[in-house]
Protein backbone atom coordinates (compact mmCIF):
# COMPACT_ATOMS: atom_id res chain seq x y z
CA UNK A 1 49.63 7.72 -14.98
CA UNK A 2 50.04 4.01 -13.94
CA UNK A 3 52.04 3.44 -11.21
CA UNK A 4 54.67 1.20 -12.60
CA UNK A 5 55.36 4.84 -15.00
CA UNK A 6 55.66 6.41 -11.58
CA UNK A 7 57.83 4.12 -10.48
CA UNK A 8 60.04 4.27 -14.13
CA UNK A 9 59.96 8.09 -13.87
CA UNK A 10 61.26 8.27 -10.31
CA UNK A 11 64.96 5.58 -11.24
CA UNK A 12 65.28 8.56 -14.07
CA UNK A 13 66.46 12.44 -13.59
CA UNK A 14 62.78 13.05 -13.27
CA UNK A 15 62.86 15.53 -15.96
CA UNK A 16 59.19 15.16 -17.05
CA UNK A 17 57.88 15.45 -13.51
CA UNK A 18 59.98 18.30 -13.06
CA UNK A 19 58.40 20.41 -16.25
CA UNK A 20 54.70 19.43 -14.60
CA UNK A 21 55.72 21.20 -11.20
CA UNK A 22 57.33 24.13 -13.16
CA UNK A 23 54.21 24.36 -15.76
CA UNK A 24 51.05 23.69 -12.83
CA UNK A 25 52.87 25.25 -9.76
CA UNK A 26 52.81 28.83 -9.20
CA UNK A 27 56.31 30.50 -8.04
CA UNK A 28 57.87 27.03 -8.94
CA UNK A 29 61.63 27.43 -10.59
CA UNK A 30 63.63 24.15 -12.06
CA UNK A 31 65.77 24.56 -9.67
CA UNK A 32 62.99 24.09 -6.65
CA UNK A 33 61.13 21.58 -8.75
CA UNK A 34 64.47 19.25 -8.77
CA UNK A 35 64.81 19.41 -5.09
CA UNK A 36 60.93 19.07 -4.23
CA UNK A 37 61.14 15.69 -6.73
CA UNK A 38 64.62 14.37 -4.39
CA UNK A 39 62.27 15.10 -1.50
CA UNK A 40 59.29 13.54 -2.73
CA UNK A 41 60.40 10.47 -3.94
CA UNK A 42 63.25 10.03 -1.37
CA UNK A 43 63.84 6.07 -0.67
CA UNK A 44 63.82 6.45 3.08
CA UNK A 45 60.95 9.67 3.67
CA UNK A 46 59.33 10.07 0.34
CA UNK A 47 56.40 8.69 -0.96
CA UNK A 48 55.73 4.93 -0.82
CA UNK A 49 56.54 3.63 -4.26
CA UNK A 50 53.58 0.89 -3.39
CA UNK A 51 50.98 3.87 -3.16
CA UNK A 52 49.99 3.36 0.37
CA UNK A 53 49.12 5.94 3.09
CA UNK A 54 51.10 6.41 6.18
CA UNK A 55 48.70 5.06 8.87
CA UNK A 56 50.26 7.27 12.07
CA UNK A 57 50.42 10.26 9.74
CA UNK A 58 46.76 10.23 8.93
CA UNK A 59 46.03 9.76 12.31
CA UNK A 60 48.39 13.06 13.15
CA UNK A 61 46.42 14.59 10.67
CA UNK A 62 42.81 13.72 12.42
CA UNK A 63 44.09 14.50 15.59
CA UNK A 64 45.08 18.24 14.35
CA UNK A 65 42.17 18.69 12.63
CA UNK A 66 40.25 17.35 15.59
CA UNK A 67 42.33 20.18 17.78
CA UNK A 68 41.66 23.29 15.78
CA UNK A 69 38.95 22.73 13.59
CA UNK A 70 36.27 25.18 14.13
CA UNK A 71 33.80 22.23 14.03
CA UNK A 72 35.14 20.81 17.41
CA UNK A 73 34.03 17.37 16.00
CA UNK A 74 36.62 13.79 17.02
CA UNK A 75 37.97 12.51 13.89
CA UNK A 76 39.45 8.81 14.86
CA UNK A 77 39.28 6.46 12.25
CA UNK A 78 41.30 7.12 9.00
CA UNK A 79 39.63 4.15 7.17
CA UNK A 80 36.65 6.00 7.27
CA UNK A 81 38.15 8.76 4.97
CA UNK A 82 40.33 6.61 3.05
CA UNK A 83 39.34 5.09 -0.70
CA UNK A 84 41.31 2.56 -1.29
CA UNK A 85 39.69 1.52 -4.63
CA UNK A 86 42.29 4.38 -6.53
CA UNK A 87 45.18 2.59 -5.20
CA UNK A 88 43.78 -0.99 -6.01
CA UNK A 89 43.09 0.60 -9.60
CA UNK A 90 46.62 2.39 -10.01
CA UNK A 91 48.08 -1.41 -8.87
CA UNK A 92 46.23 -3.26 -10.84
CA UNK A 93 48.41 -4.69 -14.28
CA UNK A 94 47.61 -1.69 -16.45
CA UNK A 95 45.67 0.35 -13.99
CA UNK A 96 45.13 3.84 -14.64
């Protein structure tokens, strides 16, 4: 789904995203799905509506993983695990 449907969906009730986390999400009622989806796609905490990744949380994350994976190996730099070429594609006029 293109982001600019995303970004449709999410000015709506949501009703549509709401069936797919009822239908693909075990344990998941209407009822939870409506208040994951105000969570989610909160203005202020939710996901970015430009599709970009939250550069101090993916540090956070390589720093935990760095902590208490059984590998013991330093993970610094989140660029290195990072694609960007999905979000350029999802941006793009179109893009799918």
């Amino acid at each position: 789904m293109p982001v600019e449907e995303l970004r449709e969906e999410s000015a709506h009730p949501g009703l549509v995203a709401q069936a797919l986390l009822v239908a693909n999400v075990r344990a998941m009622t209407p009822v939870l799905a409506k208040q994951s989806l105000a969570v989610l796609l909160d203005g202020e905490s939710g996901f970015f509506k430009d599709v970009r990744l939250d550069q101090a949380g993916m540090e956070t994350v390589l720093g935990l993983r760095s902590k208490f994976s059984e590998a013991r190996r330093i993970l610094s730099d989140p660029a290195k695990y990072v694609d960007t070429s999905y979000r350029q594609k999802a941006l793009a006029p179109g893009g799918r």
